[in-house]
PDB file of N, CA and C in Angstrom:
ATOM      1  N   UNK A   1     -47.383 -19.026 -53.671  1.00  0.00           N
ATOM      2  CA  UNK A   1     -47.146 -17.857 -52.872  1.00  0.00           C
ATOM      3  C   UNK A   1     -45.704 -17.406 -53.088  1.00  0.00           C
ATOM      4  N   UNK A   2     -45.636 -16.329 -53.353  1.00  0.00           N
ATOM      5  CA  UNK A   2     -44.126 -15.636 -53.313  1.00  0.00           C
ATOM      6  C   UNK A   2     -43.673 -15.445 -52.181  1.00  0.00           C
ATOM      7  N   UNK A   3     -42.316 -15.422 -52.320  1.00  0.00           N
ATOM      8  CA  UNK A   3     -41.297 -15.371 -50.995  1.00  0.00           C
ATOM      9  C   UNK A   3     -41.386 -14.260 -50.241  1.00  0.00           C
ATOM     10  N   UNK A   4     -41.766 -13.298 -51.307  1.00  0.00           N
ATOM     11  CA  UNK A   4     -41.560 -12.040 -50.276  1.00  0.00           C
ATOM     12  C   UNK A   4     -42.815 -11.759 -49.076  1.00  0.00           C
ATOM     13  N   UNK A   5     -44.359 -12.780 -49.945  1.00  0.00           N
ATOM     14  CA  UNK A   5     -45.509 -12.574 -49.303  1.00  0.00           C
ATOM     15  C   UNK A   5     -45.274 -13.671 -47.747  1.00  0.00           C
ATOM     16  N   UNK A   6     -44.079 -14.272 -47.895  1.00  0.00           N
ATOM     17  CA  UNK A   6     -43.880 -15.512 -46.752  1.00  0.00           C
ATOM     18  C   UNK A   6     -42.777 -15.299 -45.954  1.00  0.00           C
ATOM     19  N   UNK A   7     -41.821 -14.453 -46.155  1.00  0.00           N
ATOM     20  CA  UNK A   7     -41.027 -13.913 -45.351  1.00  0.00           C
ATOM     21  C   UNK A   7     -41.223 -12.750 -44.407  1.00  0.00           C
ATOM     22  N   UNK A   8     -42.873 -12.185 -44.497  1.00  0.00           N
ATOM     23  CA  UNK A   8     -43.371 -11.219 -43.876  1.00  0.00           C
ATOM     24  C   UNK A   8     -44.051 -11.985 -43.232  1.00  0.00           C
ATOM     25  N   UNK A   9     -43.989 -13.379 -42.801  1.00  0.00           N
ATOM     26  CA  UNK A   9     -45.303 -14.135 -41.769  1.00  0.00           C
ATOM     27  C   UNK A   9     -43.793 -14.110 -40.827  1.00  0.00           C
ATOM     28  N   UNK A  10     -44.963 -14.541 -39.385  1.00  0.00           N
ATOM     29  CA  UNK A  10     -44.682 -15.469 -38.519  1.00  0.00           C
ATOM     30  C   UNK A  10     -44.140 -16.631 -38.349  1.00  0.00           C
ATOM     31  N   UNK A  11     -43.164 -17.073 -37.423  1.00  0.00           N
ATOM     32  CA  UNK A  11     -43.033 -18.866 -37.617  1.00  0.00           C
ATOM     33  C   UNK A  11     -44.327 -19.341 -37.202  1.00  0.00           C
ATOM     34  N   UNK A  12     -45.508 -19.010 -36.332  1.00  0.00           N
ATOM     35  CA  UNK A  12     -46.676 -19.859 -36.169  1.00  0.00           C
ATOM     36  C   UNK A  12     -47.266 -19.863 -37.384  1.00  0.00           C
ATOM     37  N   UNK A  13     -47.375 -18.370 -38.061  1.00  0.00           N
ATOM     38  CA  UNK A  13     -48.163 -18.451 -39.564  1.00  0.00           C
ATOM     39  C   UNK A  13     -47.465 -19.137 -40.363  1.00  0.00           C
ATOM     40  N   UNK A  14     -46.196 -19.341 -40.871  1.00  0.00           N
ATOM     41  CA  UNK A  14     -45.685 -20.317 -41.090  1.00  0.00           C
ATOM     42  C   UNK A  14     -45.890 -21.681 -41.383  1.00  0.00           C
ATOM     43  N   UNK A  15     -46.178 -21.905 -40.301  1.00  0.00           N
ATOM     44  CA  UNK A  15     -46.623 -23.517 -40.010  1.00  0.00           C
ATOM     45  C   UNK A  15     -47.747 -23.716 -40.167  1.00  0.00           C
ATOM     46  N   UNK A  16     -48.839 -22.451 -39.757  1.00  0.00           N
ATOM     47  CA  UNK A  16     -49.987 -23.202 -40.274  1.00  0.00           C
ATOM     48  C   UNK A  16     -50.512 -23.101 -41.861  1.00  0.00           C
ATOM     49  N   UNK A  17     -49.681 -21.826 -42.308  1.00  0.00           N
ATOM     50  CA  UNK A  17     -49.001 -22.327 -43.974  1.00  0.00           C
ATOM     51  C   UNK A  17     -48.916 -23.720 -44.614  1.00  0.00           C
ATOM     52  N   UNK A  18     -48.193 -24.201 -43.552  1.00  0.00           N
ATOM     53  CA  UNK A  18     -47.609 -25.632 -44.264  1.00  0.00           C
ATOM     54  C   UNK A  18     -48.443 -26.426 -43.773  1.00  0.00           C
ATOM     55  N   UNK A  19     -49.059 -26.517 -42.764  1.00  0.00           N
ATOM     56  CA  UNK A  19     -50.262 -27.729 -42.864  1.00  0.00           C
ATOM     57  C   UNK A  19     -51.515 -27.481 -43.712  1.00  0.00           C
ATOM     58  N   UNK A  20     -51.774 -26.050 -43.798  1.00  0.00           N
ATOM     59  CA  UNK A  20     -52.985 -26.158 -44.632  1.00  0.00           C
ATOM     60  C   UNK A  20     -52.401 -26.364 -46.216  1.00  0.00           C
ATOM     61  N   UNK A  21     -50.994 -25.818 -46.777  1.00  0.00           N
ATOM     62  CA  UNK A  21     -50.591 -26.467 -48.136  1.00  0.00           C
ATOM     63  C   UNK A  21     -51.042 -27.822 -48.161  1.00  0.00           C
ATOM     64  N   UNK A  22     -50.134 -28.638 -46.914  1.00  0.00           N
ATOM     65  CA  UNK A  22     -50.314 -30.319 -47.086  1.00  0.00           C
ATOM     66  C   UNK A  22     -51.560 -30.848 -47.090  1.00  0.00           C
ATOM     67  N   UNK A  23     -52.474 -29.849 -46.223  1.00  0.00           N
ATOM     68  CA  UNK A  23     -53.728 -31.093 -46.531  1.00  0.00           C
ATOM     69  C   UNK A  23     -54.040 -30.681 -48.104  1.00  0.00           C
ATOM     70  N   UNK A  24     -54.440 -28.960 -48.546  1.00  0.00           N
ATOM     71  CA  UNK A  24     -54.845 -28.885 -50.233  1.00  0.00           C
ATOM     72  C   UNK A  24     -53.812 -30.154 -51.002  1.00  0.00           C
ATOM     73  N   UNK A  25     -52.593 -30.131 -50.776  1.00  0.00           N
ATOM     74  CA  UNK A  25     -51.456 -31.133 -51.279  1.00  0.00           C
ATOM     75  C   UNK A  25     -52.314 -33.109 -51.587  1.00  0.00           C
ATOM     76  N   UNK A  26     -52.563 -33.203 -49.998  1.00  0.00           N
ATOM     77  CA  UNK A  26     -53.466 -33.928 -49.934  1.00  0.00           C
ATOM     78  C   UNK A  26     -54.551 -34.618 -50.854  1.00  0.00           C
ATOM     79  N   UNK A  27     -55.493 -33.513 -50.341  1.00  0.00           N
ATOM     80  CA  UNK A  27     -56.516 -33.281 -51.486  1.00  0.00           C
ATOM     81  C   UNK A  27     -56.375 -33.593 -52.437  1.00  0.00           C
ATOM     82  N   UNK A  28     -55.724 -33.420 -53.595  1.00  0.00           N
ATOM     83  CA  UNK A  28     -55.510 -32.893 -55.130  1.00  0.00           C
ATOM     84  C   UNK A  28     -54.710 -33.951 -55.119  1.00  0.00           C
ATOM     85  N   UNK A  29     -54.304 -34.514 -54.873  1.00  0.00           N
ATOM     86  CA  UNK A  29     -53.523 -36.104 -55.147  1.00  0.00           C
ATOM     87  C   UNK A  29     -54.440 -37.090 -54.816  1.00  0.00           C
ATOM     88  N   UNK A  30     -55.054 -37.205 -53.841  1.00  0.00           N
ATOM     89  CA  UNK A  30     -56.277 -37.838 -53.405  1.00  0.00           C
ATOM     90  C   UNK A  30     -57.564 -37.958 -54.816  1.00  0.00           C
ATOM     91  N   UNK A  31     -57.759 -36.937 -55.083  1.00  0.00           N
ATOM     92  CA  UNK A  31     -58.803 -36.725 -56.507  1.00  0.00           C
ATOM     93  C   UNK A  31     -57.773 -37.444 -57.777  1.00  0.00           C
ATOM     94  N   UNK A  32     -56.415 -37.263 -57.743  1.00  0.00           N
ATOM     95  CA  UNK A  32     -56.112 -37.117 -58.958  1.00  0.00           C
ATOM     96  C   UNK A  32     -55.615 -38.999 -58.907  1.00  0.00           C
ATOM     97  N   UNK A  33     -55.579 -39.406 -57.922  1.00  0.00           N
ATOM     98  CA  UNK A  33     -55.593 -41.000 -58.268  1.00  0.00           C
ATOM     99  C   UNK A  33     -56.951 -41.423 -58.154  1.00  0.00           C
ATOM    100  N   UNK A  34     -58.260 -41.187 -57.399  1.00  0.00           N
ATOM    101  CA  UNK A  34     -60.032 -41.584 -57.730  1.00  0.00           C
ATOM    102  C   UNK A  34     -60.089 -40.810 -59.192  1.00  0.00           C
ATOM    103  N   UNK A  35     -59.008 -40.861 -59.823  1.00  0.00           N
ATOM    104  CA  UNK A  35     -59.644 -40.554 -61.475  1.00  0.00           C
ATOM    105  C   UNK A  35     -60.712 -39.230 -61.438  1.00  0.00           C
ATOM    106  N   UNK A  36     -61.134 -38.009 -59.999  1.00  0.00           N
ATOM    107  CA  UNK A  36     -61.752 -37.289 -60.105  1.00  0.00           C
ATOM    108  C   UNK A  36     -61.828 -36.768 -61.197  1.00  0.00           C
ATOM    109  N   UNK A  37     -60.673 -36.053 -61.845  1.00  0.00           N
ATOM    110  CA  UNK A  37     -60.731 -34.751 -62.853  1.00  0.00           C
ATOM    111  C   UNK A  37     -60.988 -35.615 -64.778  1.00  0.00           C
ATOM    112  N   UNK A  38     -62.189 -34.308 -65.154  1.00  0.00           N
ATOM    113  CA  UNK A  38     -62.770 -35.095 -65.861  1.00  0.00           C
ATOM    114  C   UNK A  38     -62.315 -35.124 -67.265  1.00  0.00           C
ATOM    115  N   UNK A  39     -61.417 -34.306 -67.824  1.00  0.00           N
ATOM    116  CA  UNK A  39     -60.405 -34.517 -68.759  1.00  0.00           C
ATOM    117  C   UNK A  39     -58.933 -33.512 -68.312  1.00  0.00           C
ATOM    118  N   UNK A  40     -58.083 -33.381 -69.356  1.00  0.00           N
ATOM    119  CA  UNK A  40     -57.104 -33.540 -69.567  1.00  0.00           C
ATOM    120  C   UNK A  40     -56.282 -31.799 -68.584  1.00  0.00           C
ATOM    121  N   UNK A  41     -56.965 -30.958 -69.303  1.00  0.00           N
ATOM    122  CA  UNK A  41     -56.939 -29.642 -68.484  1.00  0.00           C
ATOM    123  C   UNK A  41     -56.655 -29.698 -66.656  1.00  0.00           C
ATOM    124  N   UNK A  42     -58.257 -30.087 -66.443  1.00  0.00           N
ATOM    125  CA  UNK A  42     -58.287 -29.948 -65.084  1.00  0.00           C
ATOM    126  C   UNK A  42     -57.221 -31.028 -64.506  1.00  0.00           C
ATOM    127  N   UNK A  43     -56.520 -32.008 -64.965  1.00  0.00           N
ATOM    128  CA  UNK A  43     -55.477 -32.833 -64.825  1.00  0.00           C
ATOM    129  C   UNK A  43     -54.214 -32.328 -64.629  1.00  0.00           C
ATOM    130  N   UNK A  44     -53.809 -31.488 -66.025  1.00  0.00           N
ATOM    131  CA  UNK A  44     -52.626 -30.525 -66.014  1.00  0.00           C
ATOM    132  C   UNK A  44     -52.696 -29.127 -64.801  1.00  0.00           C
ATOM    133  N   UNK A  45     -53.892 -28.825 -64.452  1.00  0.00           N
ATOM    134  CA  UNK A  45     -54.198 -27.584 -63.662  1.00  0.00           C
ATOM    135  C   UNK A  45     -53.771 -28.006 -62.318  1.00  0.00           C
ATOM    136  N   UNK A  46     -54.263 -29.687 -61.870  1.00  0.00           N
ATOM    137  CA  UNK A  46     -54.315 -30.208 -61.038  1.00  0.00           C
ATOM    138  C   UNK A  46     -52.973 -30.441 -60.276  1.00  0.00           C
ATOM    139  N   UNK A  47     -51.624 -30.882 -61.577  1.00  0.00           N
ATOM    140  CA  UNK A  47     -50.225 -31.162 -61.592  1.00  0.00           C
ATOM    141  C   UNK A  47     -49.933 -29.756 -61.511  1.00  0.00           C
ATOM    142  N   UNK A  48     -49.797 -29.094 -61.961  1.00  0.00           N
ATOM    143  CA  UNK A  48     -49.267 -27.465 -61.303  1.00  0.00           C
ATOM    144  C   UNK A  48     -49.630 -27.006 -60.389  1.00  0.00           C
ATOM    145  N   UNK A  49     -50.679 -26.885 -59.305  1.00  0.00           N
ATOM    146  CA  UNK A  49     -50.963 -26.975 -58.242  1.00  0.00           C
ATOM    147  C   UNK A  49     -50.107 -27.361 -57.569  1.00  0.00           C
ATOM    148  N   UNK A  50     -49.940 -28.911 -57.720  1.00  0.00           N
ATOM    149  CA  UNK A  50     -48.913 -29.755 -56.895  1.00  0.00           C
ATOM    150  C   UNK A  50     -47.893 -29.067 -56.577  1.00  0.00           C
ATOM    151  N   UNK A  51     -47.510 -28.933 -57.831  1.00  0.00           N
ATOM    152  CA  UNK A  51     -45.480 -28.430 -58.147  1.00  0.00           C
ATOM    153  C   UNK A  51     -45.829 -26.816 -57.313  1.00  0.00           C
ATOM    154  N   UNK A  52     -46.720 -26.018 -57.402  1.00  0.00           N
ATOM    155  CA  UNK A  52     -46.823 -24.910 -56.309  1.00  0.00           C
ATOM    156  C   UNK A  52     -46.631 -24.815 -54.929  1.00  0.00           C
ATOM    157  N   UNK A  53     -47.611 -25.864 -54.404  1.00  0.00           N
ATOM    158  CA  UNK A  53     -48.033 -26.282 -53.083  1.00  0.00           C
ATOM    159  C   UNK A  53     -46.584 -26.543 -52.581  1.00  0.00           C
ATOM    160  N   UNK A  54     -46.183 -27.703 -53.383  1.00  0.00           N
ATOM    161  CA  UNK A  54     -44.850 -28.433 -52.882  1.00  0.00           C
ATOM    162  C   UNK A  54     -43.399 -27.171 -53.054  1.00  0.00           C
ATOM    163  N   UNK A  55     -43.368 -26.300 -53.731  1.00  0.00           N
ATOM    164  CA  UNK A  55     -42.428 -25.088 -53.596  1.00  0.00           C
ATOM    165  C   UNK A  55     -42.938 -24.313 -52.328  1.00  0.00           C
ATOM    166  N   UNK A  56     -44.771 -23.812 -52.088  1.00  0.00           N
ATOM    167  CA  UNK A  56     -44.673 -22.843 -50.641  1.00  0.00           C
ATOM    168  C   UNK A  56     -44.384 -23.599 -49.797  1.00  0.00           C
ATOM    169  N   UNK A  57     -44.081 -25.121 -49.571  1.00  0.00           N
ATOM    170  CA  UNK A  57     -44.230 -25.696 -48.183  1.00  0.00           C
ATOM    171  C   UNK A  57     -42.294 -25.844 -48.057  1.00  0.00           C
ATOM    172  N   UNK A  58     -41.782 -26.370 -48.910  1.00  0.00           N
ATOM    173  CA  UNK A  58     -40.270 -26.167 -48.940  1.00  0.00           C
ATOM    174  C   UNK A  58     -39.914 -24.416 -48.243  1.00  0.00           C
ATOM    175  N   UNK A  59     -40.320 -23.052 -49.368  1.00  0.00           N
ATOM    176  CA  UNK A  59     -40.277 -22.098 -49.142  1.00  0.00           C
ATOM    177  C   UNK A  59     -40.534 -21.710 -47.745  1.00  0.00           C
ATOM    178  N   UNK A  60     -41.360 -22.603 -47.160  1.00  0.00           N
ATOM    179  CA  UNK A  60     -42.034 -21.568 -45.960  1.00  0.00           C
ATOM    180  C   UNK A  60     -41.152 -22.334 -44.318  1.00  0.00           C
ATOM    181  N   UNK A  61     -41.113 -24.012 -45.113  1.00  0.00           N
ATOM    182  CA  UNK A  61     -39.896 -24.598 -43.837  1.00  0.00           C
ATOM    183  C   UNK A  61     -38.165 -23.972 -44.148  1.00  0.00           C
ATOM    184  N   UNK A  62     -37.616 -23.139 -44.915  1.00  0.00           N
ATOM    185  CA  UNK A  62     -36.540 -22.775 -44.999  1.00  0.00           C
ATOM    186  C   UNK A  62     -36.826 -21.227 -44.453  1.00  0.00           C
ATOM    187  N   UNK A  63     -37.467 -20.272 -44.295  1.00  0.00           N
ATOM    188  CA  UNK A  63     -37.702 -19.632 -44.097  1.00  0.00           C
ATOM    189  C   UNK A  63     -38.132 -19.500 -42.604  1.00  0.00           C
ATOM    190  N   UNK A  64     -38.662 -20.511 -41.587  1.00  0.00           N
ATOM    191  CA  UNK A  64     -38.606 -20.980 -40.499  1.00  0.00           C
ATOM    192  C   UNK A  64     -37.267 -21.354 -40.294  1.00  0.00           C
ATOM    193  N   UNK A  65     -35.936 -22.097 -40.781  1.00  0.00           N
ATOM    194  CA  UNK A  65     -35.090 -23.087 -40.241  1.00  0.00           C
ATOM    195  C   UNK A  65     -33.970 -21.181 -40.253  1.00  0.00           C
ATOM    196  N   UNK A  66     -34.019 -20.423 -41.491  1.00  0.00           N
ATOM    197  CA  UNK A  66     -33.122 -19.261 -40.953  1.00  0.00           C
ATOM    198  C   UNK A  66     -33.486 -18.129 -40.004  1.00  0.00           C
ATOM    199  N   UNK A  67     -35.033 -18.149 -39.790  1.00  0.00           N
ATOM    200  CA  UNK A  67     -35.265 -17.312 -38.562  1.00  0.00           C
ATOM    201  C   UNK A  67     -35.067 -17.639 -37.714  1.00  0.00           C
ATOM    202  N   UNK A  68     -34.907 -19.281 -37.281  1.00  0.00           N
ATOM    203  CA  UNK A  68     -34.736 -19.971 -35.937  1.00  0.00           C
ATOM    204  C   UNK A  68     -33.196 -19.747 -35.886  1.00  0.00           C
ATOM    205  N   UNK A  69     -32.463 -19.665 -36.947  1.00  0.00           N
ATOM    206  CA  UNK A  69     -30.771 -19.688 -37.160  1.00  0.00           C
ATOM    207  C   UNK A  69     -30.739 -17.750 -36.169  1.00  0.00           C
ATOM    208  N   UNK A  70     -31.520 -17.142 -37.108  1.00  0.00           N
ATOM    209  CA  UNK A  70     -31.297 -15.904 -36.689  1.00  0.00           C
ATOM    210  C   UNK A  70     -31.525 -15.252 -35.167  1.00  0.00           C
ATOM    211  N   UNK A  71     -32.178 -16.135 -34.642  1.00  0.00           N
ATOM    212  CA  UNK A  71     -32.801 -16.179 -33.190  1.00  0.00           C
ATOM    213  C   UNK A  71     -31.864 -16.526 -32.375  1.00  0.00           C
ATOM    214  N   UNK A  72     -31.334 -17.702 -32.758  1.00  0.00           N
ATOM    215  CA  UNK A  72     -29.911 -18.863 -31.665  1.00  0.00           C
ATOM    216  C   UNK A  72     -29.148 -17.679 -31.857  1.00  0.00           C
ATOM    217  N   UNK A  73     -29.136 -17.115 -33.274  1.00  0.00           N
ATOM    218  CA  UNK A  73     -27.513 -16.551 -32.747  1.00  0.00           C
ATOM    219  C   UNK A  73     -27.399 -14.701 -31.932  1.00  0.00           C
ATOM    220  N   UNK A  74     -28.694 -14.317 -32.085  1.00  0.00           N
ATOM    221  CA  UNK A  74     -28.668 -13.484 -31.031  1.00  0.00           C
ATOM    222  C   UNK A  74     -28.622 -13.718 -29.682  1.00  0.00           C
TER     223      UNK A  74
END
């Protein structure tokens, strides 16, 4: 997800951003150690996912920590 599509949420949308990343996060690590994926592709597809998931959930808790900044200081 791009920043600009996550800086137009909510802090509740936000968050539930980041729990539904973590469980897909979950998921897809979960398959990818039961040896789910059945060659090499869906493996590599599987690892970029990751590295996605794990950038919107960073992206979307920094984006919460300066609206909460922007809030205190009004």
């Amino acid at each position: 997800m791009k920043i600009e599509e996550i800086k137009e949420k909510s802090i509740s949308e936000l968050n539930e951003l980041i729990v539904d990343s973590k469980k897909q996060l979950f998921d897809i690590r979960f398959k990818r150690a039961a040896n789910k994926y059945e060659n090499s592709t869906d493996l590599g597809r599987a690892n970029s996912q990751i590295k996605e998931l794990r950038k919107t959930i960073a992206r979307a808790k920094t984006i919460i920590t300066q609206q909460q900044k922007k809030t205190a200081i009004s």
